[in-house]
PDB file of N, CA and C in Angstrom:
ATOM      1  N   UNK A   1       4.450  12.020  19.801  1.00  0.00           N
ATOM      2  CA  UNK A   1       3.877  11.077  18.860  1.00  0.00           C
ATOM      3  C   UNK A   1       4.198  11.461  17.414  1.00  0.00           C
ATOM      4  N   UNK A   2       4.301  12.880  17.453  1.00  0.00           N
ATOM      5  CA  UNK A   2       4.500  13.181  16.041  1.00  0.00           C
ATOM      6  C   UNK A   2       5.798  12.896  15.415  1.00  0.00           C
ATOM      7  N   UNK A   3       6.796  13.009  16.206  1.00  0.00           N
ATOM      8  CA  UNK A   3       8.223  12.634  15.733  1.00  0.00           C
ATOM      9  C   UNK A   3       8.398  11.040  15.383  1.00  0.00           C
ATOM     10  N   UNK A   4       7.565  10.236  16.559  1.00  0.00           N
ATOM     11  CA  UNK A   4       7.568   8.983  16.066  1.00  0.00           C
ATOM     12  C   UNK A   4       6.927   8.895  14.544  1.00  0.00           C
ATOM     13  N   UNK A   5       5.857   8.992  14.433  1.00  0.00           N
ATOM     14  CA  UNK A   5       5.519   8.848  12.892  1.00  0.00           C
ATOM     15  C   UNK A   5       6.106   9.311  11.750  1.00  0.00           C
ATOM     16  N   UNK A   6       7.206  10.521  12.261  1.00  0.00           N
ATOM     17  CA  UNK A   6       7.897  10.841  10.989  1.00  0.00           C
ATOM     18  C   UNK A   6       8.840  10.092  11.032  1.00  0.00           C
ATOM     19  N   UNK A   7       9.389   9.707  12.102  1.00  0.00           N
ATOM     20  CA  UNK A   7      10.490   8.250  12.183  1.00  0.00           C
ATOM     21  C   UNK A   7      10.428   7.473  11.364  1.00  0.00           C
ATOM     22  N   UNK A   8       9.021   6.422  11.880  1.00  0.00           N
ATOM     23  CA  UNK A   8       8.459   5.502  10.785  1.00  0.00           C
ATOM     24  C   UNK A   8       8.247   5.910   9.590  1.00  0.00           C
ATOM     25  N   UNK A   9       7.815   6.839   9.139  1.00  0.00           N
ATOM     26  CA  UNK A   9       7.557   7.644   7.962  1.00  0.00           C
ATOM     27  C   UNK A   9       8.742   7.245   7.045  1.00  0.00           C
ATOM     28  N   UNK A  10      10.114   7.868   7.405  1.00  0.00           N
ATOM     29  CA  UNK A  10      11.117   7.838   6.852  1.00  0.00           C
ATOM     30  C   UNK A  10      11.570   6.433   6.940  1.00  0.00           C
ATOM     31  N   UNK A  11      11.876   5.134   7.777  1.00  0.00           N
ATOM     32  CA  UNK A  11      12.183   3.788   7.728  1.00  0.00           C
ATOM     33  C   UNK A  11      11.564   3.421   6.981  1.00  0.00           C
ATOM     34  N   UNK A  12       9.943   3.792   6.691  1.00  0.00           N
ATOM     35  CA  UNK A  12       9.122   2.595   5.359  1.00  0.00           C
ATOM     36  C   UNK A  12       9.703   3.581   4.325  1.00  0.00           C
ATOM     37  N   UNK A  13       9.816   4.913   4.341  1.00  0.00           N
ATOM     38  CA  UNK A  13      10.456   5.379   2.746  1.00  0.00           C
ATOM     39  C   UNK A  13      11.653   4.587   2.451  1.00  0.00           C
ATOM     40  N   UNK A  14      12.886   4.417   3.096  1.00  0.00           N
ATOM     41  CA  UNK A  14      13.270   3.229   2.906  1.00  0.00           C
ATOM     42  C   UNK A  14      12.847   2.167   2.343  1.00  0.00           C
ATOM     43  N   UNK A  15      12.376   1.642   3.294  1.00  0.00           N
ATOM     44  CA  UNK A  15      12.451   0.389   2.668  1.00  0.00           C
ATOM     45  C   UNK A  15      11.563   0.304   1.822  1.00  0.00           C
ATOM     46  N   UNK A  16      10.466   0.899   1.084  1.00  0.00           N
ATOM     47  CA  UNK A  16       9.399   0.937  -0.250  1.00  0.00           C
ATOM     48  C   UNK A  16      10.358   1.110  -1.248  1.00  0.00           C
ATOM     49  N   UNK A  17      11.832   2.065  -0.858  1.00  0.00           N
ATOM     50  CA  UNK A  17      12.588   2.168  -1.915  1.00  0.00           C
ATOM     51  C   UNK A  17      13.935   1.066  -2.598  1.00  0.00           C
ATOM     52  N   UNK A  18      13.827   0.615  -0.829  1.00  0.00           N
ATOM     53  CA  UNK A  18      14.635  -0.774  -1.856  1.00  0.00           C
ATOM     54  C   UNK A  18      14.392  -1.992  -1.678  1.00  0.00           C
ATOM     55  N   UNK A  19      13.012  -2.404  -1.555  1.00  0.00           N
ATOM     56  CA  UNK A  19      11.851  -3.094  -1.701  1.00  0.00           C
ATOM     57  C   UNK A  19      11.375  -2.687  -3.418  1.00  0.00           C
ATOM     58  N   UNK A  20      11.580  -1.479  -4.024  1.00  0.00           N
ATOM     59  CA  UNK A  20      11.740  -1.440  -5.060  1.00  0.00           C
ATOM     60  C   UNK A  20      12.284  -1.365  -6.257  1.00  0.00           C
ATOM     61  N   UNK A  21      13.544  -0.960  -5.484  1.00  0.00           N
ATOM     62  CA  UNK A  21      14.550  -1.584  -6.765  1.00  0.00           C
ATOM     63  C   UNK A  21      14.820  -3.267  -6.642  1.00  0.00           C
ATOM     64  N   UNK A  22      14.434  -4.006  -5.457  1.00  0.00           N
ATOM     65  CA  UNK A  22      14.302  -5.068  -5.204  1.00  0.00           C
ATOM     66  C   UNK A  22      13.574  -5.875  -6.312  1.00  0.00           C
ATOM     67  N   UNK A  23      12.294  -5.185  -6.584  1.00  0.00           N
ATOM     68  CA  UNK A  23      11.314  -5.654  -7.570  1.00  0.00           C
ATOM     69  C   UNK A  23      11.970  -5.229  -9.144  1.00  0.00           C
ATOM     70  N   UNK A  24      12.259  -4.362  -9.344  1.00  0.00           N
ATOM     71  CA  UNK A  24      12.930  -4.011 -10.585  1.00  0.00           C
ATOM     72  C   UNK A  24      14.457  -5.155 -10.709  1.00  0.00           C
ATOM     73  N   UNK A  25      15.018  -5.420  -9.788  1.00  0.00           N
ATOM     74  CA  UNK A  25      16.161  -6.365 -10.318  1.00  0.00           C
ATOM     75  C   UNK A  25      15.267  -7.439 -10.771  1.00  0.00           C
ATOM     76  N   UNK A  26      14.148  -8.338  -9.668  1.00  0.00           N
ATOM     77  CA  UNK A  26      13.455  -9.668 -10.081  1.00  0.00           C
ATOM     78  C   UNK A  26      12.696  -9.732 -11.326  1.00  0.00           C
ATOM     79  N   UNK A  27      12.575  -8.641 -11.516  1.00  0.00           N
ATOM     80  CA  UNK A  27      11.712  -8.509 -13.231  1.00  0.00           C
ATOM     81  C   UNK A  27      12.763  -8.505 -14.138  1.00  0.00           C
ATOM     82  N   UNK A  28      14.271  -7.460 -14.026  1.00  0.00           N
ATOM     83  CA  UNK A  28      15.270  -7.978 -15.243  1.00  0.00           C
ATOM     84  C   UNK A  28      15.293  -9.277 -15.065  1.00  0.00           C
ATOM     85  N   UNK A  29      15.832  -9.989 -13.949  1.00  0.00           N
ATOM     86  CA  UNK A  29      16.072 -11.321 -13.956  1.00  0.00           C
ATOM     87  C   UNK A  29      15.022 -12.080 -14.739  1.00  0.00           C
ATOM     88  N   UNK A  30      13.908 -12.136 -14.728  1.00  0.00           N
ATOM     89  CA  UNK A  30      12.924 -12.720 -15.690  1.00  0.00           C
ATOM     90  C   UNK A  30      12.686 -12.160 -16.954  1.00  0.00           C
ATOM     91  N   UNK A  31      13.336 -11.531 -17.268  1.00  0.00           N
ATOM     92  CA  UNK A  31      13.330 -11.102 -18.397  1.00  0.00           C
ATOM     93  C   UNK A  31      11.849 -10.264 -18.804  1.00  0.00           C
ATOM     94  N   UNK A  32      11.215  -9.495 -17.827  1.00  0.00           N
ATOM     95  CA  UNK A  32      10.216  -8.680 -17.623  1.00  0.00           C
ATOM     96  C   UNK A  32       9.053  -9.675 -17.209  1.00  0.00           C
ATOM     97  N   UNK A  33       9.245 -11.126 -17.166  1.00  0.00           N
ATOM     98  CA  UNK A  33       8.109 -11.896 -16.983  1.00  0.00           C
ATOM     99  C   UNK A  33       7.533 -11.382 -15.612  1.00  0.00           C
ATOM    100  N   UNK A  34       6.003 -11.256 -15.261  1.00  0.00           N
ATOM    101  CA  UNK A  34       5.645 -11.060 -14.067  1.00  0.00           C
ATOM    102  C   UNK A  34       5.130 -12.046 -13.130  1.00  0.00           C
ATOM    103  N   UNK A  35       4.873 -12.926 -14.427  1.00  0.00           N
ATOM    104  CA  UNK A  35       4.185 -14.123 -13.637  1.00  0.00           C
ATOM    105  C   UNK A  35       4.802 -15.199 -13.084  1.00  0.00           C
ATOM    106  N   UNK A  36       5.579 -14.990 -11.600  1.00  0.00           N
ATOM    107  CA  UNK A  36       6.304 -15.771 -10.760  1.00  0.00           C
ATOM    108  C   UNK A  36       6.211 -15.255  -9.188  1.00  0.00           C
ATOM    109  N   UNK A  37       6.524 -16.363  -9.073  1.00  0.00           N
ATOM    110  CA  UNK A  37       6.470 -16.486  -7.653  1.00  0.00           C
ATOM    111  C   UNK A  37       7.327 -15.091  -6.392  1.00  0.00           C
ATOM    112  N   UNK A  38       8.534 -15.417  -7.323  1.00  0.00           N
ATOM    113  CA  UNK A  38       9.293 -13.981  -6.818  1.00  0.00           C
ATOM    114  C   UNK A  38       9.017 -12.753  -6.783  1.00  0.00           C
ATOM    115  N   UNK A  39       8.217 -12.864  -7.826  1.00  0.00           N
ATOM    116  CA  UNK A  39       7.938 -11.139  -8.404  1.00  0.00           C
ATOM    117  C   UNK A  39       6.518 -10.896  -7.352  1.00  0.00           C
ATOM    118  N   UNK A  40       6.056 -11.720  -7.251  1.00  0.00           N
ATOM    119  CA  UNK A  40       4.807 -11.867  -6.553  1.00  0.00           C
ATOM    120  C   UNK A  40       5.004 -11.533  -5.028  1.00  0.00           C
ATOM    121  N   UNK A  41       5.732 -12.277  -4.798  1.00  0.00           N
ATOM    122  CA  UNK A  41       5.949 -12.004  -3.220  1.00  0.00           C
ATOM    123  C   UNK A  41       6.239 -10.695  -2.852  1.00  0.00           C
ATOM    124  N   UNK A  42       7.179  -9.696  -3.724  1.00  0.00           N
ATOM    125  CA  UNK A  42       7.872  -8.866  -3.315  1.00  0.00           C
ATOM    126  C   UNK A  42       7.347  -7.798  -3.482  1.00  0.00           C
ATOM    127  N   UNK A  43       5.841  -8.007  -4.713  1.00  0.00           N
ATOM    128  CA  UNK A  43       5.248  -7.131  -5.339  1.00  0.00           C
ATOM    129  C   UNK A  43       4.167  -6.700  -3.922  1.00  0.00           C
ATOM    130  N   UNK A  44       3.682  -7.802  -3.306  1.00  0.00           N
ATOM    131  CA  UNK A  44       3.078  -7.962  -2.461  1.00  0.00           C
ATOM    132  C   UNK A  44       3.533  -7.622  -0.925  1.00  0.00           C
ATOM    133  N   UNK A  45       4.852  -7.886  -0.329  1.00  0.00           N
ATOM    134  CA  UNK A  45       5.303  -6.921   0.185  1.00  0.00           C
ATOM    135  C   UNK A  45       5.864  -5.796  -0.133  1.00  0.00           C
ATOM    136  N   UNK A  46       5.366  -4.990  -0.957  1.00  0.00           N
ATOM    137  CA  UNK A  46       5.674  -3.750  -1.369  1.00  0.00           C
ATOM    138  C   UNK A  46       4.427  -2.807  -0.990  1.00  0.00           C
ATOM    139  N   UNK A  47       3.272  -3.555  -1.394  1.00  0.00           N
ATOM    140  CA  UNK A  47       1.746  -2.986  -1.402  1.00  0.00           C
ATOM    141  C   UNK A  47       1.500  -3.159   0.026  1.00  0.00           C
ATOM    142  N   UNK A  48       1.841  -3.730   0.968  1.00  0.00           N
ATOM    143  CA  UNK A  48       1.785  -3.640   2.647  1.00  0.00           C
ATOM    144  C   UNK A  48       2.494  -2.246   3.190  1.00  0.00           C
ATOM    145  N   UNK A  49       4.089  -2.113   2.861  1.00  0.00           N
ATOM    146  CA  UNK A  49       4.443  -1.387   3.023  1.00  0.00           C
ATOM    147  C   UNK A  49       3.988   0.022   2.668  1.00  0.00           C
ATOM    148  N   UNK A  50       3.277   0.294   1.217  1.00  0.00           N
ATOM    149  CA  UNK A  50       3.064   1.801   0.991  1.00  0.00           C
ATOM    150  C   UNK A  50       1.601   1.780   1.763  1.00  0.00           C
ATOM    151  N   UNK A  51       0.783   0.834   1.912  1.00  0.00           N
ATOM    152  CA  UNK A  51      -0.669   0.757   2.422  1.00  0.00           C
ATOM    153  C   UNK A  51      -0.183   1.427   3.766  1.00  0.00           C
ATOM    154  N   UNK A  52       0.790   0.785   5.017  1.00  0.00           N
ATOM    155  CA  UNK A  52       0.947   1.302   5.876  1.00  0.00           C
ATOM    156  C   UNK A  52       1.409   2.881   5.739  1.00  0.00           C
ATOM    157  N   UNK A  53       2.641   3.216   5.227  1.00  0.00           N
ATOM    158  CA  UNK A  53       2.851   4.365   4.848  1.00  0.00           C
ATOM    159  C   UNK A  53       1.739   5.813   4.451  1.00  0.00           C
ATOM    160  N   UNK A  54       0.616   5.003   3.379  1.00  0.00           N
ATOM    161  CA  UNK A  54      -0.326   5.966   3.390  1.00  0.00           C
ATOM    162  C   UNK A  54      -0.972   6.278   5.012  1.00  0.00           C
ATOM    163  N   UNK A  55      -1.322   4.872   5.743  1.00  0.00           N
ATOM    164  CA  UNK A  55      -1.968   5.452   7.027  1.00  0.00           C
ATOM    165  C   UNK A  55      -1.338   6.314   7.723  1.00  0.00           C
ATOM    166  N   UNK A  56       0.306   5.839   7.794  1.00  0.00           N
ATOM    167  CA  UNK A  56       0.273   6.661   8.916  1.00  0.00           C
ATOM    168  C   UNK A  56       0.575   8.413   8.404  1.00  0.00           C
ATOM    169  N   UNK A  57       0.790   8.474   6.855  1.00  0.00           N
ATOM    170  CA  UNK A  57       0.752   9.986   6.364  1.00  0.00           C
ATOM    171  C   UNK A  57      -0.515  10.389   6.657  1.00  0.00           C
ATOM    172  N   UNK A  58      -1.983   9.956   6.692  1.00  0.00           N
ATOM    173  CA  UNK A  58      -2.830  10.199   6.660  1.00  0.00           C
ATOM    174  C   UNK A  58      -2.999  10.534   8.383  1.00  0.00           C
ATOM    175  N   UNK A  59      -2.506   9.875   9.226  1.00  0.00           N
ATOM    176  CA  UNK A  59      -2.906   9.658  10.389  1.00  0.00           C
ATOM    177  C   UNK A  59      -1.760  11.025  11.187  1.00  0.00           C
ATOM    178  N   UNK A  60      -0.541  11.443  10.211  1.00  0.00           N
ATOM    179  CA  UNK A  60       0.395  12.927  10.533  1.00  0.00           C
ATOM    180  C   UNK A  60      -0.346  13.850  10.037  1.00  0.00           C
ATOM    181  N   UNK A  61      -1.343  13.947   9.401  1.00  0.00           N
ATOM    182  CA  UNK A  61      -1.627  14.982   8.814  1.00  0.00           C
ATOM    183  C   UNK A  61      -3.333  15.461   9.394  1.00  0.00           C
ATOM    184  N   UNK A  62      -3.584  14.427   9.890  1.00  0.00           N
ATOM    185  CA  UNK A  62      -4.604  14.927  11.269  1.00  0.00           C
ATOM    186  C   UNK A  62      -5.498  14.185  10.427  1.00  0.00           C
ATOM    187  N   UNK A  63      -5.599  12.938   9.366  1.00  0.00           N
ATOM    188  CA  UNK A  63      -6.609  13.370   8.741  1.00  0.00           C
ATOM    189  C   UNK A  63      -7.526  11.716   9.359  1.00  0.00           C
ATOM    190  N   UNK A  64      -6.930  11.219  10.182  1.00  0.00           N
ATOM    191  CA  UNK A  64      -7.687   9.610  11.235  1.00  0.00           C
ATOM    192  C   UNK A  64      -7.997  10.212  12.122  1.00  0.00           C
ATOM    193  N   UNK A  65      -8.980  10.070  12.111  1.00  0.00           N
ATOM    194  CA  UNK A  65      -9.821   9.712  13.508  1.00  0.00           C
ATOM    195  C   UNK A  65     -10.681   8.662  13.327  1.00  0.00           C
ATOM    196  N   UNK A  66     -10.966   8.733  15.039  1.00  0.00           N
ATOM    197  CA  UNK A  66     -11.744   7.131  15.236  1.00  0.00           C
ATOM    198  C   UNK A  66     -12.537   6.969  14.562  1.00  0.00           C
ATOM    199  N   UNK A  67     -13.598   6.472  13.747  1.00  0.00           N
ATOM    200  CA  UNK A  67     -14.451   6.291  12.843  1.00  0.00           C
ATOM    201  C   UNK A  67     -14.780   7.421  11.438  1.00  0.00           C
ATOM    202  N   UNK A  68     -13.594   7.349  11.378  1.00  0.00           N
ATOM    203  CA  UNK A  68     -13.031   8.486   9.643  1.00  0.00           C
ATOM    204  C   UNK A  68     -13.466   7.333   8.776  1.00  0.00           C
ATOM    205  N   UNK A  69     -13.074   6.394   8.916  1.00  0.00           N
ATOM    206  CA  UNK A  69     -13.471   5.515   7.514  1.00  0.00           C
ATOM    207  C   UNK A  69     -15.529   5.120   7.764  1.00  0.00           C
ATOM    208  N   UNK A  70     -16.050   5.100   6.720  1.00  0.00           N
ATOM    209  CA  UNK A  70     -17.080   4.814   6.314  1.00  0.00           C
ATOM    210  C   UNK A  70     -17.121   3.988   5.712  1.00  0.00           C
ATOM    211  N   UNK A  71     -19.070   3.230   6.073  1.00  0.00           N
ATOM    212  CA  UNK A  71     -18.633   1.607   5.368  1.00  0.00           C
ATOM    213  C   UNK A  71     -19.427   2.028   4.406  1.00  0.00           C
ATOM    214  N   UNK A  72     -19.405   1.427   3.170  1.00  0.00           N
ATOM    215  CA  UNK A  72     -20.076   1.760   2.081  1.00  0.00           C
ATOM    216  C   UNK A  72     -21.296   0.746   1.983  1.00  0.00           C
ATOM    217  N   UNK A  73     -21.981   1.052   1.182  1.00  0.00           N
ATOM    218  CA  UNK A  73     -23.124   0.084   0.914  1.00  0.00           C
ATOM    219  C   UNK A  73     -22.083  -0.710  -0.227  1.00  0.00           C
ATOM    220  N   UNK A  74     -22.746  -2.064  -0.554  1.00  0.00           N
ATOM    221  CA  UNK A  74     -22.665  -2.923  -1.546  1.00  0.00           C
ATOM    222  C   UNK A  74     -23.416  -2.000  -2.916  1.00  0.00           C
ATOM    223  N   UNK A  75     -22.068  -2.425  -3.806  1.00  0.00           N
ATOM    224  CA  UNK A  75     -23.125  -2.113  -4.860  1.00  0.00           C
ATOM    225  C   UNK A  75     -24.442  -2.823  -5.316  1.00  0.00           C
ATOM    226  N   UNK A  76     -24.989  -2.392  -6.184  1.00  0.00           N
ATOM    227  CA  UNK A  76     -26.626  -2.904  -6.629  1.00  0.00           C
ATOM    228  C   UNK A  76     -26.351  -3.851  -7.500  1.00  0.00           C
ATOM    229  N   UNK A  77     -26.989  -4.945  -7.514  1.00  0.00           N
ATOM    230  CA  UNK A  77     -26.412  -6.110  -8.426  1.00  0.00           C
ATOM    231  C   UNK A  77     -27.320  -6.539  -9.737  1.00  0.00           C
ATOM    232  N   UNK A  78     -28.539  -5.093  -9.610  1.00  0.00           N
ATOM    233  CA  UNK A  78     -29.046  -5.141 -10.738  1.00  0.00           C
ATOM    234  C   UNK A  78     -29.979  -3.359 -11.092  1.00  0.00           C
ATOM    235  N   UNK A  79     -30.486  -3.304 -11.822  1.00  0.00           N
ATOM    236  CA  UNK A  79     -30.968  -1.947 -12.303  1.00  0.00           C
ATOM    237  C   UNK A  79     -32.194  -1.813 -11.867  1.00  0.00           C
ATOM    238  N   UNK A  80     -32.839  -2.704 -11.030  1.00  0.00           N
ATOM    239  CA  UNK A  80     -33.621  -2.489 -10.141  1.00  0.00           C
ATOM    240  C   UNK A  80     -33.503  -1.921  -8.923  1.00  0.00           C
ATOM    241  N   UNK A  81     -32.598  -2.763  -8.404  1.00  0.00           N
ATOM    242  CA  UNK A  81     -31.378  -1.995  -6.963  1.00  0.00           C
ATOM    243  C   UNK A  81     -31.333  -0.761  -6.884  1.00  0.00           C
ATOM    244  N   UNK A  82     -30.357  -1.004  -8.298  1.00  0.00           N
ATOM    245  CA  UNK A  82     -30.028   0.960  -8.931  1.00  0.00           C
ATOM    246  C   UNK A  82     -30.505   2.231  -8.523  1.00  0.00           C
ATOM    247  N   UNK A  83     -31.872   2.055  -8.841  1.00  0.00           N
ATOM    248  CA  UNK A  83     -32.745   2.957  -8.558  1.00  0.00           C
ATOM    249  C   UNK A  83     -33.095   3.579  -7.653  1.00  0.00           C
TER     250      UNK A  83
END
């Protein structure tokens, strides 16, 4: 299992990396504008890709297990709460 994840490990380093120069050409092309459709999409599959990447570094490094994540409370929506 462990070799598989460094597999994957290394295919998303890939592709985060030219998934990001991907994003750096669509921003010269706009002339640094961010606000488009293109830039958006790619910006957005970019943030999938490192999201996965963190899990599964997290998940090589022993640090997942089954109920590792905790749910948080909501924050307090006033200074009464707070307290």
């Amino acid at each position: 299992m462990t070799q598989d994840l460094e597999k994957r490990l290394e295919v998303l380093r890939i592709a985060i990396e030219d998934l990001r120069g991907e994003l750096n050409r669509t921003i010269a092309q706009h002339q640094g504008n961010l606000n488009n459709l293109e830039t958006y999409d790619i910006s957005e599959r970019l943030d999938e890709l490192v999201a996965e990447y963190l899990r599964l570094t997290e998940r090589l490094n022993g640090a997942y297990e089954r109920g590792y994540y905790v749910k948080l409370k909501p924050n307090p929506t006033n200074k009464e709460a707070a307290r």
